[in-house]
N, C-alpha and C. Protein backbone atom coordinates (compact mmCIF):
# COMPACT_ATOMS: atom_id res chain seq x y z
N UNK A 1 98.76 -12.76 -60.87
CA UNK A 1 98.15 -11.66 -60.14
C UNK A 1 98.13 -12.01 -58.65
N UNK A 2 98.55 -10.92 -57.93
CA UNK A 2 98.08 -11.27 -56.07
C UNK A 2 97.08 -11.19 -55.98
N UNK A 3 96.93 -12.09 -55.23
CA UNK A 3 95.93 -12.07 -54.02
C UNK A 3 96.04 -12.39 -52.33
N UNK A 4 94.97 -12.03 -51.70
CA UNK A 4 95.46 -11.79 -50.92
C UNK A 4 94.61 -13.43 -50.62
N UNK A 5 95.52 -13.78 -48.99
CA UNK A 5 95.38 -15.22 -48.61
C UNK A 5 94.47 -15.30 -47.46
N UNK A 6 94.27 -14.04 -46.75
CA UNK A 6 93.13 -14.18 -45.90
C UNK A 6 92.26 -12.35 -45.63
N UNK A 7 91.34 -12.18 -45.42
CA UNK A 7 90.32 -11.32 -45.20
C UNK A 7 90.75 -10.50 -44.50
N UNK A 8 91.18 -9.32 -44.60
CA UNK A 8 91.57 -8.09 -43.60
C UNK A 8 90.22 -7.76 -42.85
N UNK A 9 90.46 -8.17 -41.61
CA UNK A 9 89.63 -7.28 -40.52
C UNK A 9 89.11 -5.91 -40.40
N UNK A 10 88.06 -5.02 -40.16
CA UNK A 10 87.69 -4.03 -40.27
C UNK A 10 88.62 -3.28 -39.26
N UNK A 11 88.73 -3.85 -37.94
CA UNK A 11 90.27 -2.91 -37.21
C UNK A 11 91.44 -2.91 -37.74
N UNK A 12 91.98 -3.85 -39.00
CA UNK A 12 93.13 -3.96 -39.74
C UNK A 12 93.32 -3.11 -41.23
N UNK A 13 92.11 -2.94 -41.05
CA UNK A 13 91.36 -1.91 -42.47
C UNK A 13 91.74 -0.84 -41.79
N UNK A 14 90.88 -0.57 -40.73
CA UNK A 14 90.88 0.77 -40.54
C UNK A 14 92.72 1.33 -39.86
N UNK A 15 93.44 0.35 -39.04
CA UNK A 15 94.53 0.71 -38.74
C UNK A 15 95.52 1.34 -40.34
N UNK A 16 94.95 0.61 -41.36
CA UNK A 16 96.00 0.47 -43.05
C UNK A 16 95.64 1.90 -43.36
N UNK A 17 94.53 2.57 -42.91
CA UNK A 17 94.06 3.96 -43.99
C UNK A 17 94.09 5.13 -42.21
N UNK A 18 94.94 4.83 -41.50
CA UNK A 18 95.00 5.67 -40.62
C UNK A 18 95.29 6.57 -40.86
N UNK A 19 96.60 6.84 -41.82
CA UNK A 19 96.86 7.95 -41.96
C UNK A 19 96.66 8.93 -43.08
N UNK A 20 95.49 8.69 -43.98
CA UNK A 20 95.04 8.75 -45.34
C UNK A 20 94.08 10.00 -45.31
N UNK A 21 93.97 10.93 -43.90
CA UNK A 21 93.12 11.95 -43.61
C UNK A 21 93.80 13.53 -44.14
N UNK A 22 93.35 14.16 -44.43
CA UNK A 22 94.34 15.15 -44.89
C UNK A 22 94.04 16.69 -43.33
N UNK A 23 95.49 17.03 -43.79
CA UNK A 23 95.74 17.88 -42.09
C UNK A 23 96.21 19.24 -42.66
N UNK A 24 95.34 20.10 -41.69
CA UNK A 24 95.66 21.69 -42.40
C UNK A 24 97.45 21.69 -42.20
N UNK A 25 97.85 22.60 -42.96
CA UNK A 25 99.36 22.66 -42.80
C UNK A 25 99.77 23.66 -41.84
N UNK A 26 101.08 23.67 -41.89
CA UNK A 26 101.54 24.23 -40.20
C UNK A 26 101.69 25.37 -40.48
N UNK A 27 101.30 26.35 -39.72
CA UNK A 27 101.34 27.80 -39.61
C UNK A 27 102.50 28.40 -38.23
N UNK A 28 102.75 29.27 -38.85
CA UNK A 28 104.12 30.07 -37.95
C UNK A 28 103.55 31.36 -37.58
N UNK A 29 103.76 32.40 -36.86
CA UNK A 29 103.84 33.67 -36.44
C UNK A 29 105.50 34.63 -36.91
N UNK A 30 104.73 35.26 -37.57
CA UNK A 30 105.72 36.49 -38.00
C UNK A 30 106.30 36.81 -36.56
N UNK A 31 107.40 36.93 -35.93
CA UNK A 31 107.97 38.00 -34.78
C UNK A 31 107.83 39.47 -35.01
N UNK A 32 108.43 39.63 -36.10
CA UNK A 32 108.15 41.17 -36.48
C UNK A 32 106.97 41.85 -36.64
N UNK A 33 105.88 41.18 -37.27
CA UNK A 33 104.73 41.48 -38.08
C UNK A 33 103.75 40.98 -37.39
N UNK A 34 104.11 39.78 -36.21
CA UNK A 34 102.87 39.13 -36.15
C UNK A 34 102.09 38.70 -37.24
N UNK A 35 102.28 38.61 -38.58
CA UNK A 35 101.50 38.01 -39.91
C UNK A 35 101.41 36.36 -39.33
N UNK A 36 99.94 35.54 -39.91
CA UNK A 36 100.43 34.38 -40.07
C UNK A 36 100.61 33.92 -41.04
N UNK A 37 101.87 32.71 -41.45
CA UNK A 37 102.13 32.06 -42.42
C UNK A 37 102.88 30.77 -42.38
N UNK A 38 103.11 30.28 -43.69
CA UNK A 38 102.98 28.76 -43.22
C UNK A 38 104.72 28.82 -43.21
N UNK A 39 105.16 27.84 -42.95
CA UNK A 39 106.51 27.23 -41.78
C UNK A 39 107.14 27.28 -43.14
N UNK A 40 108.50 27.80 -42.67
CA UNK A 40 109.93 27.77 -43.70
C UNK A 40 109.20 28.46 -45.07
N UNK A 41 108.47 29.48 -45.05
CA UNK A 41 107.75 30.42 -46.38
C UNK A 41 107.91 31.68 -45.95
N UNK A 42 107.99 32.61 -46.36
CA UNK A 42 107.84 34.05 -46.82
C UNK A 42 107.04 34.71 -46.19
N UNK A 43 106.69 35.44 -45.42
CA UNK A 43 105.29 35.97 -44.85
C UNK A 43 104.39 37.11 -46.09
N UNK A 44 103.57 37.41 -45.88
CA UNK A 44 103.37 38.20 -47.06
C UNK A 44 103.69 39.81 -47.49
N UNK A 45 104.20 40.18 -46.27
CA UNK A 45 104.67 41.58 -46.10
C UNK A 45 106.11 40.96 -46.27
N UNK A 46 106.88 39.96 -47.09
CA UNK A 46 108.12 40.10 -47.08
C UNK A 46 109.30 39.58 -46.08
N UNK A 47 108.81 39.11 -45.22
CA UNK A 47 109.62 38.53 -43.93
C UNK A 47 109.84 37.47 -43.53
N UNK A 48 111.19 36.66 -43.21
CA UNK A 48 111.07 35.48 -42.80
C UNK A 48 112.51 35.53 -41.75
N UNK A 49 111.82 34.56 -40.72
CA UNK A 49 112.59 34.79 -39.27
C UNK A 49 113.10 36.08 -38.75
N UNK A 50 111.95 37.07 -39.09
CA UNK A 50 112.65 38.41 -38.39
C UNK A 50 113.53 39.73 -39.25
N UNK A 51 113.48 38.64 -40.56
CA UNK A 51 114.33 40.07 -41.16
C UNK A 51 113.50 40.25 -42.47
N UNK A 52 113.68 41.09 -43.25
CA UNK A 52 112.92 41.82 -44.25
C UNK A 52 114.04 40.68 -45.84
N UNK A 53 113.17 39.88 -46.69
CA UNK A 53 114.22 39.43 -47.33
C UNK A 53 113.56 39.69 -48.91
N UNK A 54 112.00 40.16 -48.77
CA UNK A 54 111.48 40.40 -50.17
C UNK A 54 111.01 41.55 -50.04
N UNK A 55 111.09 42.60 -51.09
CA UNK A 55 110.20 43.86 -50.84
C UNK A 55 108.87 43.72 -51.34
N UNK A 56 107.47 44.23 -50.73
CA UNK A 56 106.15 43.91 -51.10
C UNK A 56 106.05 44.52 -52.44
N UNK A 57 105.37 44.07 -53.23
CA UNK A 57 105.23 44.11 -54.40
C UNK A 57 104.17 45.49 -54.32
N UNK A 58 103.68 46.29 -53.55
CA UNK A 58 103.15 47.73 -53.78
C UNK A 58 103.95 48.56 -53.33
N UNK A 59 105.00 48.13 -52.71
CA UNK A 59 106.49 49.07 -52.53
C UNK A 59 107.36 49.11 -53.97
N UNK A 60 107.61 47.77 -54.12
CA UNK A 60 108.20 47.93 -55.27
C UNK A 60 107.78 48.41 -56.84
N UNK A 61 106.70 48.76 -56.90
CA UNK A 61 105.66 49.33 -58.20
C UNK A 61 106.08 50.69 -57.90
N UNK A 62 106.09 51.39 -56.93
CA UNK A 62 105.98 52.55 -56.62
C UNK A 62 107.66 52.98 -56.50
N UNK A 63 108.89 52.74 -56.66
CA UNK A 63 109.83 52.89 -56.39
C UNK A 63 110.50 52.31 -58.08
N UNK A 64 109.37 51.96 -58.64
CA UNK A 64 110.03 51.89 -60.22
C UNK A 64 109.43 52.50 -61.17
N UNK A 65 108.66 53.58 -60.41
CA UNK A 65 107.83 54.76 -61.72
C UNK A 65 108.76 55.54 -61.87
């Protein structure tokens, strides 16, 4: 079994779990819509980088009665 050979320091502690914080995820702006949504995803009206690539799902209910 390891072990360790000498006592980690509380600034050597804290440098090891620096990055162990959790970070809201990245959000984009619709151009078209102005919607916000998160980076390289779908906006929710259907749009990504400017063009229309999903139809909203209360468009499409209504166009299959």
């Amino acid at each position: 079994m390891a072990v360790q050979q000498n006592k980690k320091s509380p600034s050597k502690r804290g440098m090891h779990r620096s990055h162990d914080f959790l970070t809201l995820p990245t959000t984009a702006v619709e151009p078209t819509t102005g919607e916000i949504h998160r980076r390289h995803h779908i906006s929710p009206s259907g749009f990504y980088k400017g063009k229309r690539v999903v139809q909203p799902s209360a468009v499409r209910d209504t166009s299959s009665e």
